[in-house]
N, C-alpha and C. Protein backbone atom coordinates (compact mmCIF):
# COMPACT_ATOMS: atom_id res chain seq x y z
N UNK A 1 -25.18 20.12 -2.88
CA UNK A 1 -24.46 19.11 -2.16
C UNK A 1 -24.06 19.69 -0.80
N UNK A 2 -24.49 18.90 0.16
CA UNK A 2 -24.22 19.36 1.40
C UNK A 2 -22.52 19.10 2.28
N UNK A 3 -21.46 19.71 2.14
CA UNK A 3 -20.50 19.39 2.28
C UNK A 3 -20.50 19.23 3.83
N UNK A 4 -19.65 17.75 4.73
CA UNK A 4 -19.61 17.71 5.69
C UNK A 4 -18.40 18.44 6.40
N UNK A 5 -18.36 18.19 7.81
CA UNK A 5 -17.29 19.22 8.13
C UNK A 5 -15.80 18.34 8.37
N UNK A 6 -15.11 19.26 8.17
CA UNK A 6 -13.85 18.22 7.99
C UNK A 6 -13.20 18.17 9.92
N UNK A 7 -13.16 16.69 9.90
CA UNK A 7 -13.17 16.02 11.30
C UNK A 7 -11.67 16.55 11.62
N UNK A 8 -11.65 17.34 12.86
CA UNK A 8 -10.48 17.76 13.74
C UNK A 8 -10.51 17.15 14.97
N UNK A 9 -8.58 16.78 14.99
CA UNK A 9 -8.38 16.52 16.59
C UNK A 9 -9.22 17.36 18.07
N UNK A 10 -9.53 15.99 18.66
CA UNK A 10 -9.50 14.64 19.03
C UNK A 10 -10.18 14.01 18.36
N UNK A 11 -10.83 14.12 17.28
CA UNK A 11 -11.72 13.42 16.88
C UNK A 11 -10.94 11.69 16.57
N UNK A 12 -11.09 10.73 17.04
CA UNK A 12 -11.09 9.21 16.80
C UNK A 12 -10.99 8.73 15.71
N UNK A 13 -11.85 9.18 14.97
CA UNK A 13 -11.53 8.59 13.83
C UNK A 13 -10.45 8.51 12.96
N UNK A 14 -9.81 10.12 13.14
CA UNK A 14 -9.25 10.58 12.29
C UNK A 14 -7.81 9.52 12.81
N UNK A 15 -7.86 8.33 13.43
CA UNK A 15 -6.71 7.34 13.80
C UNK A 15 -6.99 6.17 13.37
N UNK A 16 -7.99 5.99 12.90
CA UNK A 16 -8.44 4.70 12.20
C UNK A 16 -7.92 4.49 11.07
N UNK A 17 -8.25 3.32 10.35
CA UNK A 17 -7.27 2.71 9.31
C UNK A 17 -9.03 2.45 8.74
N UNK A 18 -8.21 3.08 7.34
CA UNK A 18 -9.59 3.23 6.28
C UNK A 18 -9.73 1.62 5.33
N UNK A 19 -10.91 0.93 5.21
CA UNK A 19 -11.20 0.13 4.21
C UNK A 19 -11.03 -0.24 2.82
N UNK A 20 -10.32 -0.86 2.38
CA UNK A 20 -10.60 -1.02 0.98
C UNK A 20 -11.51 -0.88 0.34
N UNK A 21 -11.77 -0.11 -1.23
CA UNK A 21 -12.69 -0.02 -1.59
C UNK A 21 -12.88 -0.89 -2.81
N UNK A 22 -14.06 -1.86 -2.77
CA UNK A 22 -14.06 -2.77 -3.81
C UNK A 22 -15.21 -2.99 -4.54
N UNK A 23 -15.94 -1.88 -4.22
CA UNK A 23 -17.15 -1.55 -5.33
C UNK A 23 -17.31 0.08 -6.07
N UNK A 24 -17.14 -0.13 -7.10
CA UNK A 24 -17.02 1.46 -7.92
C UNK A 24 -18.27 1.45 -8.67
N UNK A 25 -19.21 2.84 -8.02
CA UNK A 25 -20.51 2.78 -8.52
C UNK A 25 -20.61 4.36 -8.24
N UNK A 26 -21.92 4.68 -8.53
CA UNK A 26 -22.39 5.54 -8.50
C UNK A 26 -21.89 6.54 -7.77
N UNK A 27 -22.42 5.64 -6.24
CA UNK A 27 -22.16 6.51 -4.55
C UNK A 27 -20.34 6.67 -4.63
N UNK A 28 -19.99 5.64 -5.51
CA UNK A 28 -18.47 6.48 -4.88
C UNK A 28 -18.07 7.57 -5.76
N UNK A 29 -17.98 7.59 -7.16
CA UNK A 29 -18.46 8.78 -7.88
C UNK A 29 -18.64 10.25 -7.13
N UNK A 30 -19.83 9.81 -6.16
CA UNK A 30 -20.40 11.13 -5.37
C UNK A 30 -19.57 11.52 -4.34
N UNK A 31 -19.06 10.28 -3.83
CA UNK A 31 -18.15 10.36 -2.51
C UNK A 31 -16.88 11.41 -3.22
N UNK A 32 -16.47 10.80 -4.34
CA UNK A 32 -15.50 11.88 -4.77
C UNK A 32 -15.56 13.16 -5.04
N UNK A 33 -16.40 13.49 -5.52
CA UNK A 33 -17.11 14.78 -5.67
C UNK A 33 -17.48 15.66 -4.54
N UNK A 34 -17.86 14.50 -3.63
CA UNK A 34 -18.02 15.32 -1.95
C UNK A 34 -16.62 15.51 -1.54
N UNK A 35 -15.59 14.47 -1.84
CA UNK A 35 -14.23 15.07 -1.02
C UNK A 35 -13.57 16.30 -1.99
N UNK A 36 -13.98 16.47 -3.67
CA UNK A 36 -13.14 17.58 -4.01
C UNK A 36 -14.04 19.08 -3.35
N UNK A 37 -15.11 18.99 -3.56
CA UNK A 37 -15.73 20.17 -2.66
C UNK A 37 -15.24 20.52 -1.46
N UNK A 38 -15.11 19.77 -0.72
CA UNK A 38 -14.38 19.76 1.17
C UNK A 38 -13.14 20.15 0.90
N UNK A 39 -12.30 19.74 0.03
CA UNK A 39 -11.05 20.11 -0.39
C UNK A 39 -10.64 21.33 -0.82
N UNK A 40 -12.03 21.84 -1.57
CA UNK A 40 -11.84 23.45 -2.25
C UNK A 40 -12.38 24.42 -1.48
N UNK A 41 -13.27 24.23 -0.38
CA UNK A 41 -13.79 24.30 0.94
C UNK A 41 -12.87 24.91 2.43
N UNK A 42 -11.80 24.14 1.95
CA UNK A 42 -10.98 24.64 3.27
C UNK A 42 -10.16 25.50 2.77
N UNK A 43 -9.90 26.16 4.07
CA UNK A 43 -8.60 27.03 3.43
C UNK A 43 -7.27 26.45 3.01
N UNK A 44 -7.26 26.93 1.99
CA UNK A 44 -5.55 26.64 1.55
C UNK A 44 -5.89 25.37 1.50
N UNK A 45 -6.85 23.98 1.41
CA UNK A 45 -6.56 23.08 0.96
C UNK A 45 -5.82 22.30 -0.58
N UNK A 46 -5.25 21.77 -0.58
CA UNK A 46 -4.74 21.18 -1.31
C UNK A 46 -4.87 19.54 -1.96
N UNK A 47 -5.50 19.22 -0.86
CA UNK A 47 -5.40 17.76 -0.35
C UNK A 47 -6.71 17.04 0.60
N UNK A 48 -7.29 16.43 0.52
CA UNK A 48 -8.15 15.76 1.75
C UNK A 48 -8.48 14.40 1.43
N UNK A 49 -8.62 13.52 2.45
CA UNK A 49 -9.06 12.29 2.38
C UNK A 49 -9.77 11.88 3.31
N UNK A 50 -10.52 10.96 2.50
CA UNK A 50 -11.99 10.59 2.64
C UNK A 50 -12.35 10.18 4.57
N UNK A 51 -11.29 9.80 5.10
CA UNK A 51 -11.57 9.31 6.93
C UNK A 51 -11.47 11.20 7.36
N UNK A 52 -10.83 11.83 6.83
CA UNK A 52 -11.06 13.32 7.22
C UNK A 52 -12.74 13.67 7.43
N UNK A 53 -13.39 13.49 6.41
CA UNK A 53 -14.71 13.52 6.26
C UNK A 53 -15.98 12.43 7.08
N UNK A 54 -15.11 11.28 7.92
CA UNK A 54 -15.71 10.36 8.41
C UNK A 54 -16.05 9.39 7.47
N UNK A 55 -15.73 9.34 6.40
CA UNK A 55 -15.47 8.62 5.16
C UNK A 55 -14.57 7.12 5.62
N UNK A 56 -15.05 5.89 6.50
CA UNK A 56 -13.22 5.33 5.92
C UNK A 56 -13.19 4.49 5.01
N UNK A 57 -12.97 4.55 3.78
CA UNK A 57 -12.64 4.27 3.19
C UNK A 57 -11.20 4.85 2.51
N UNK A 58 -10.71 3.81 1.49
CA UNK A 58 -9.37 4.33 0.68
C UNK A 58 -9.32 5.01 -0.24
N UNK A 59 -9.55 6.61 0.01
CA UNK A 59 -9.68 7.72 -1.01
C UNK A 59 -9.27 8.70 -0.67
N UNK A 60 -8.94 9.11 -1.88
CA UNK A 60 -8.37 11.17 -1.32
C UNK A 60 -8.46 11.65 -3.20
N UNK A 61 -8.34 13.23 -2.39
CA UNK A 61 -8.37 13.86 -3.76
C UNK A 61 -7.10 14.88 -3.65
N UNK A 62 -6.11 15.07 -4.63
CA UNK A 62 -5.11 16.19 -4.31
C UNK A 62 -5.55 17.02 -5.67
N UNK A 63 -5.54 18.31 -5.62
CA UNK A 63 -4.91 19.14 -6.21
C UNK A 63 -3.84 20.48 -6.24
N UNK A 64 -2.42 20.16 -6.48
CA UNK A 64 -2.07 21.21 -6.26
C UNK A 64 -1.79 22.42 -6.76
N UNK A 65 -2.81 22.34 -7.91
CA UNK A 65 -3.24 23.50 -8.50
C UNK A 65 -3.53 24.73 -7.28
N UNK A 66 -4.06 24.30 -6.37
CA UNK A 66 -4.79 25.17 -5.65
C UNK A 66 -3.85 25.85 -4.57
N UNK A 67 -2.37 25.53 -5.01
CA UNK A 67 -1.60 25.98 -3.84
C UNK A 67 -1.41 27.56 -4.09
N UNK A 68 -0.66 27.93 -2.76
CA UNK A 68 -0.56 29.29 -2.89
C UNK A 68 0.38 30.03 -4.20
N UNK A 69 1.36 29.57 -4.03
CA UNK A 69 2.67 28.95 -5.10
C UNK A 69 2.41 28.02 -6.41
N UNK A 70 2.81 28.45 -7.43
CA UNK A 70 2.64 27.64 -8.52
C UNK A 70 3.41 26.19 -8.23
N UNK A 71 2.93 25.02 -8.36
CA UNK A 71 4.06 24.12 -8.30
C UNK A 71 3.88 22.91 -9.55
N UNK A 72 4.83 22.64 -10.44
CA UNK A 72 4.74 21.59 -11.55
C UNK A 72 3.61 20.21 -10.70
N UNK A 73 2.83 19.98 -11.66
CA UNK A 73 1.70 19.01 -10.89
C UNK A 73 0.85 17.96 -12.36
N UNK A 74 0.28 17.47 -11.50
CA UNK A 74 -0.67 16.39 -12.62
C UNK A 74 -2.11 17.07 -12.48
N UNK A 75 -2.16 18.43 -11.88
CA UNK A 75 -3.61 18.58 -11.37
C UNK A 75 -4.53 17.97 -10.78
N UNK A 76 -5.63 17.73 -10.89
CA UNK A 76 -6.75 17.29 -10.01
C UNK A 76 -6.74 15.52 -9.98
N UNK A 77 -6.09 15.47 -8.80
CA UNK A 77 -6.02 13.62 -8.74
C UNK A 77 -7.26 12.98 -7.67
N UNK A 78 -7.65 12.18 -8.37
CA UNK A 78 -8.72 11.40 -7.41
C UNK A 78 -8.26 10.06 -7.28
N UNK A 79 -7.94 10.08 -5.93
CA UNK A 79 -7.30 8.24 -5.70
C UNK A 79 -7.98 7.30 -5.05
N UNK A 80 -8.22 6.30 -5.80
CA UNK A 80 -8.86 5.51 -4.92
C UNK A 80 -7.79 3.73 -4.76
N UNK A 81 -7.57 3.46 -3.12
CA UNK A 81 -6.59 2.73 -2.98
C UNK A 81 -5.32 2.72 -3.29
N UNK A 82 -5.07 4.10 -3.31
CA UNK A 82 -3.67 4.66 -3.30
C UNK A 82 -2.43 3.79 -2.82
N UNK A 83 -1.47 3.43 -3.45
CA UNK A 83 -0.37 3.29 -2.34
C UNK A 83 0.96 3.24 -3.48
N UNK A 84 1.59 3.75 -2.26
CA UNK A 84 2.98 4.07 -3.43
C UNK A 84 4.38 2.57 -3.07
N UNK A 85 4.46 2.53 -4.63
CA UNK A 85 5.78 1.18 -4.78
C UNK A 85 6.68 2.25 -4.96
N UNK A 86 7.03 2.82 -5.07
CA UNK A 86 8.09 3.66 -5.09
C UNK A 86 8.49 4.68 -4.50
N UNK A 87 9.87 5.18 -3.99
CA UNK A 87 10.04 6.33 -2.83
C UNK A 87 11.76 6.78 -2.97
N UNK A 88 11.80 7.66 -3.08
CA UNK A 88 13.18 7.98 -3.35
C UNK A 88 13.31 8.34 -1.70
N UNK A 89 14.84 8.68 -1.18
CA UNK A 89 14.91 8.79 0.44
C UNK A 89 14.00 9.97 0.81
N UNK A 90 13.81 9.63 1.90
CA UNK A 90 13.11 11.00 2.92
C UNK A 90 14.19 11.93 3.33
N UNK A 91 13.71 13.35 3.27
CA UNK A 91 14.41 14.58 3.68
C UNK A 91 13.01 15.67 3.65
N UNK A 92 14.04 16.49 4.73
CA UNK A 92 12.77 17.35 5.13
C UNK A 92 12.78 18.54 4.47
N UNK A 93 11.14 18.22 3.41
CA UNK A 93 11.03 19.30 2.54
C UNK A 93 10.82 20.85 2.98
N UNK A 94 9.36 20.15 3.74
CA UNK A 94 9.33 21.70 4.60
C UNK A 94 8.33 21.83 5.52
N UNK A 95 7.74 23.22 5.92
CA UNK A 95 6.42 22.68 6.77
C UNK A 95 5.61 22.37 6.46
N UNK A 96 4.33 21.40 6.83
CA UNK A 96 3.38 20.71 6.55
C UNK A 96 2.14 21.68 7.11
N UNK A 97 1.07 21.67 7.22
CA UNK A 97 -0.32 21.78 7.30
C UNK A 97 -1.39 20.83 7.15
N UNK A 98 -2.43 20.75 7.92
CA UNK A 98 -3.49 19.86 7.87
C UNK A 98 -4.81 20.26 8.20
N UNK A 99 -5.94 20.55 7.63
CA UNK A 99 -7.05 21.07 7.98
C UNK A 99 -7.68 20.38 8.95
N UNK A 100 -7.24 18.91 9.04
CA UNK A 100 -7.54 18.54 10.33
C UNK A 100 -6.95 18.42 12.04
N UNK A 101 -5.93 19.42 11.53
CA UNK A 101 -5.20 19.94 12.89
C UNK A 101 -5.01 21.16 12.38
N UNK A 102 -6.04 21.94 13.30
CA UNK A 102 -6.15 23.74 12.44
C UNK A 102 -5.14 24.33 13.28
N UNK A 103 -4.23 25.37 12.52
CA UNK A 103 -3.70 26.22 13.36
C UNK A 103 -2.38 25.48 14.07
N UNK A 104 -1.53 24.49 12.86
CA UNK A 104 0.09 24.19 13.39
C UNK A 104 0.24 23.67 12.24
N UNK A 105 1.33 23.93 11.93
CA UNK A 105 2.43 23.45 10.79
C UNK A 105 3.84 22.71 11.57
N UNK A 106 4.41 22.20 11.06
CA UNK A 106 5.24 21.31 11.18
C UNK A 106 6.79 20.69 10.08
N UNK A 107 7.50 20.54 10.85
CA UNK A 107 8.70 20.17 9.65
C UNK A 107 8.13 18.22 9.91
N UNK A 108 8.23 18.64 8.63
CA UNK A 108 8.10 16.79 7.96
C UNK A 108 8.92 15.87 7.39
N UNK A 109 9.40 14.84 7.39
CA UNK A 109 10.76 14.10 6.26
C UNK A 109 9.64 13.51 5.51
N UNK A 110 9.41 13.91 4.09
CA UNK A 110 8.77 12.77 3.04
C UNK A 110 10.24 12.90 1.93
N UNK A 111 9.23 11.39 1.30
CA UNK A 111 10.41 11.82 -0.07
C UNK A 111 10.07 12.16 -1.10
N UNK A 112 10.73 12.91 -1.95
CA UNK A 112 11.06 13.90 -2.57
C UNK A 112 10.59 13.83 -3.87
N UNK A 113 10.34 11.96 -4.16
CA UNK A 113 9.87 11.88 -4.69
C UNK A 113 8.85 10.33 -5.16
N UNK A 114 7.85 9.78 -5.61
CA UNK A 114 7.08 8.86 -5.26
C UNK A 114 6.71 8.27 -6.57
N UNK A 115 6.40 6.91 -6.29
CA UNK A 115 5.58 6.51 -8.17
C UNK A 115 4.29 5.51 -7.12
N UNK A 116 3.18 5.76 -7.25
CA UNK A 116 1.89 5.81 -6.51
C UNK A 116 1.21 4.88 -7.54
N UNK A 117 0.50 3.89 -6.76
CA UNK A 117 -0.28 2.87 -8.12
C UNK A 117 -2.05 3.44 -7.25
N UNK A 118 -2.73 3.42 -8.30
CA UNK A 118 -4.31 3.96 -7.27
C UNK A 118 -4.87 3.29 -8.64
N UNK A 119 -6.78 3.20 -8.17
CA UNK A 119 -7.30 3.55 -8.98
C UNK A 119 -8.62 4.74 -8.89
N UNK A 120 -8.52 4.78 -10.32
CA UNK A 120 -9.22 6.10 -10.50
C UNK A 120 -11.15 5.54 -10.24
N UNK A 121 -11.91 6.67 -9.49
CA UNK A 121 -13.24 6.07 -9.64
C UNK A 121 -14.18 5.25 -10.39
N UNK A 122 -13.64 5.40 -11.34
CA UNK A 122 -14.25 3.77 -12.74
C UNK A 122 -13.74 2.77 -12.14
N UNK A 123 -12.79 2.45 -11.43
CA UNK A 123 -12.12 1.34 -11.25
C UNK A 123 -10.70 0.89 -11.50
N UNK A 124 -10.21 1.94 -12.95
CA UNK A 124 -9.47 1.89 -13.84
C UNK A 124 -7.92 2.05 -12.81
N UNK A 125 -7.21 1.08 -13.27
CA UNK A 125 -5.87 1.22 -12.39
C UNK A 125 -4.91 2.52 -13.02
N UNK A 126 -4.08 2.90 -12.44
CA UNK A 126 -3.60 4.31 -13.24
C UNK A 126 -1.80 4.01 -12.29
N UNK A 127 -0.78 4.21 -12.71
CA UNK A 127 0.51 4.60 -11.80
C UNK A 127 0.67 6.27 -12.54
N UNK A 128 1.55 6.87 -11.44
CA UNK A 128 1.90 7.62 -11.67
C UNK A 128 3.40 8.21 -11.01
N UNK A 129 3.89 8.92 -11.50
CA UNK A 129 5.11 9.59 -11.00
C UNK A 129 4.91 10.67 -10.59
N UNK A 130 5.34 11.39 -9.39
CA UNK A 130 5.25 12.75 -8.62
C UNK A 130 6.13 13.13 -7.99
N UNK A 131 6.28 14.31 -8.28
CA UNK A 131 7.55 15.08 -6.98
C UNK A 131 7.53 16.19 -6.49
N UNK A 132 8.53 16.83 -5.27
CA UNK A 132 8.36 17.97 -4.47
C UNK A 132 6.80 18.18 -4.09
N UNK A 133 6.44 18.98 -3.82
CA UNK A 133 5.02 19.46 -3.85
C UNK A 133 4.09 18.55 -3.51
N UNK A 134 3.49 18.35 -4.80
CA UNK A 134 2.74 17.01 -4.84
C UNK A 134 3.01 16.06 -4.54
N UNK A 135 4.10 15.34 -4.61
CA UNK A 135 4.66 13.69 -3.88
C UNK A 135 4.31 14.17 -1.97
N UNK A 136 4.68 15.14 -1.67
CA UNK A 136 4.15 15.60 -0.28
C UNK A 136 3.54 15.65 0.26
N UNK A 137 2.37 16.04 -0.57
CA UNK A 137 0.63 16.38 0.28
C UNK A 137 0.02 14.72 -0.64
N UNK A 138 0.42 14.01 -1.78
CA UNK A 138 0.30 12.59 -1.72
C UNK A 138 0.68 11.93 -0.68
N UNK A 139 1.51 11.93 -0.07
CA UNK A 139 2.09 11.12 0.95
C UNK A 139 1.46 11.78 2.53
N UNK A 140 1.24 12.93 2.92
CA UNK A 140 0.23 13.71 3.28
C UNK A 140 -1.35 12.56 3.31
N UNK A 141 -1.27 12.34 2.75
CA UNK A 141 -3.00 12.02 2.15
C UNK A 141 -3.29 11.04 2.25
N UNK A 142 -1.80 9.82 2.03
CA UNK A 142 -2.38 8.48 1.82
C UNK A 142 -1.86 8.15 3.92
N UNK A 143 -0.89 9.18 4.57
CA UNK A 143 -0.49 8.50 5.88
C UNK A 143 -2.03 8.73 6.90
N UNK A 144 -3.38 9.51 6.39
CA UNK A 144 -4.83 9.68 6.49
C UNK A 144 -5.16 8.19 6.49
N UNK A 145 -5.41 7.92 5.35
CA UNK A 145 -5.84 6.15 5.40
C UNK A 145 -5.55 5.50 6.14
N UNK A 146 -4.36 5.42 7.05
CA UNK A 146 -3.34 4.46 7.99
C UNK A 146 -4.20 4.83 9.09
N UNK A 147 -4.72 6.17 9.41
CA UNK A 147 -4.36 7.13 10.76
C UNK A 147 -3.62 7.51 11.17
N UNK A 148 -2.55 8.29 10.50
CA UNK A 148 -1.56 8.88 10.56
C UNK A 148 -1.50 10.23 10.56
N UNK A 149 -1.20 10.84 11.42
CA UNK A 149 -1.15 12.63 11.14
C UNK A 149 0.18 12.83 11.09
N UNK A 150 0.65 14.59 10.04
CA UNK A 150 1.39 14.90 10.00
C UNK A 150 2.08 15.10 11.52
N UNK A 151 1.41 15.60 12.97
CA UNK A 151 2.05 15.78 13.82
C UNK A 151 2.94 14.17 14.47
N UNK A 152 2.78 13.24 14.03
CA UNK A 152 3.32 11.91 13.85
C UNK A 152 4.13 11.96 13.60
N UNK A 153 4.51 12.71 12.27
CA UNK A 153 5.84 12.63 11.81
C UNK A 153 7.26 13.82 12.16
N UNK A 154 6.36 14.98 12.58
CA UNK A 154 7.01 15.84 12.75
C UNK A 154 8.68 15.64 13.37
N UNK A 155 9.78 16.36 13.01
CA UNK A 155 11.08 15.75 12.94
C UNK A 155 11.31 15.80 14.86
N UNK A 156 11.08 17.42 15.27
CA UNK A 156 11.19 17.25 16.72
C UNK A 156 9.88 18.21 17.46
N UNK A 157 9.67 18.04 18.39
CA UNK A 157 8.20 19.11 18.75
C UNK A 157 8.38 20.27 19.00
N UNK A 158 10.19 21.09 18.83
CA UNK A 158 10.75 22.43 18.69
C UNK A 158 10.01 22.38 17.16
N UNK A 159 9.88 21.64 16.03
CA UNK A 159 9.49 22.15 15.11
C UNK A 159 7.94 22.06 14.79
N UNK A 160 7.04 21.98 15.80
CA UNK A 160 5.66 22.33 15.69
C UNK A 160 5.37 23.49 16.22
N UNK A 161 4.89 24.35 15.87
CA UNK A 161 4.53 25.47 15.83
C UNK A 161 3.14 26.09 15.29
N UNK A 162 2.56 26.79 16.12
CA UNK A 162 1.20 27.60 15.32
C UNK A 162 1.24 28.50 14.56
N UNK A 163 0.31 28.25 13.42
CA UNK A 163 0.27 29.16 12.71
C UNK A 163 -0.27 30.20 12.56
N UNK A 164 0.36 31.32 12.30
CA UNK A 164 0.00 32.63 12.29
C UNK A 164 -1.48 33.09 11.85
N UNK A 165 -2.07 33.63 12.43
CA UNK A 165 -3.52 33.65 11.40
C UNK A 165 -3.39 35.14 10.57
N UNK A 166 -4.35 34.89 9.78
CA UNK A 166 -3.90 36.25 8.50
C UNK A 166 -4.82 37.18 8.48
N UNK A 167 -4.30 38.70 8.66
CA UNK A 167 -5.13 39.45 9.06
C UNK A 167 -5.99 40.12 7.83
């Protein structure tokens, strides 16, 4: 499988507002499979969605298994048409990261905690409950679909900053 490259600022797209997806077949199957590869692909990913990839459609894959830090999780989530009915208040967890803005982290306000309705690639509708961590790089993932970047949200631009690279 030939993994594509994950689309960085300026890139255009990555501001577009992704499509509904209303056929579950084969190719999207694959599409998912192409975004968990891209996902395990980057560094330190955790998270990617599908307009990252030039994909637009309404998909992402989180796992935060893969964080640096152990964090309580549902493991490997594949969402398709994600969106969350539920949101406890926003406060700023901590800094953010995005493989499609390499090299800055950021203080973010999400909340803390989320109940997310998606469905899974069969089609199959699924809700779920998530928090810290994961409710983060979910909410991370689905503000992708909108065209939304974390530097969007960032609290003030004293708190964007580059990140250190590792020697």
């Amino acid at each position: 499988m030939d993994i594509p490259n994950v689309l960085t600022l300026p890139d255009g797209r990555l501001r577009q507002i992704a499509t509904q997806v209303e056929t579950f077949d084969k190719p999207l199957q694959e599409k998912s499979r192409l975004l968990d590869a891209a996902m395990r692909n980057g560094p330190g990913g955790v998270g990617i969605a599908a307009p990252q990839l030039g994909l637009m459609q309404r998909m992402l894959v989180v796992d935060c298994t893969l964080a640096q830090r152990p964090c309580r999780n549902h493991g490997l989530l594949m969402m398709v048409n994600p969106e969350i009915i539920d949101r406890s208040e926003a406060t700023v967890l901590g800094r953010e990261g995005c493989l499609s803005v390499p090299e800055w982290v950021g203080m973010v306000p999400r909340a803390r905690s989320i109940e997310v309705r998606f469905q899974q690639a069969s089609g199959e509708f699924r809700e779920l409950k998530s928090s810290g961590f994961e409710a983060r790089v979910i909410q991370h993932e689905i503000d992708h679909l909108d065209g939304v970047l974390f530097i969007d949200r960032v609290v003030s631009t004293g708190d964007l900053v580059r990140r250190m690279a590792k020697s």
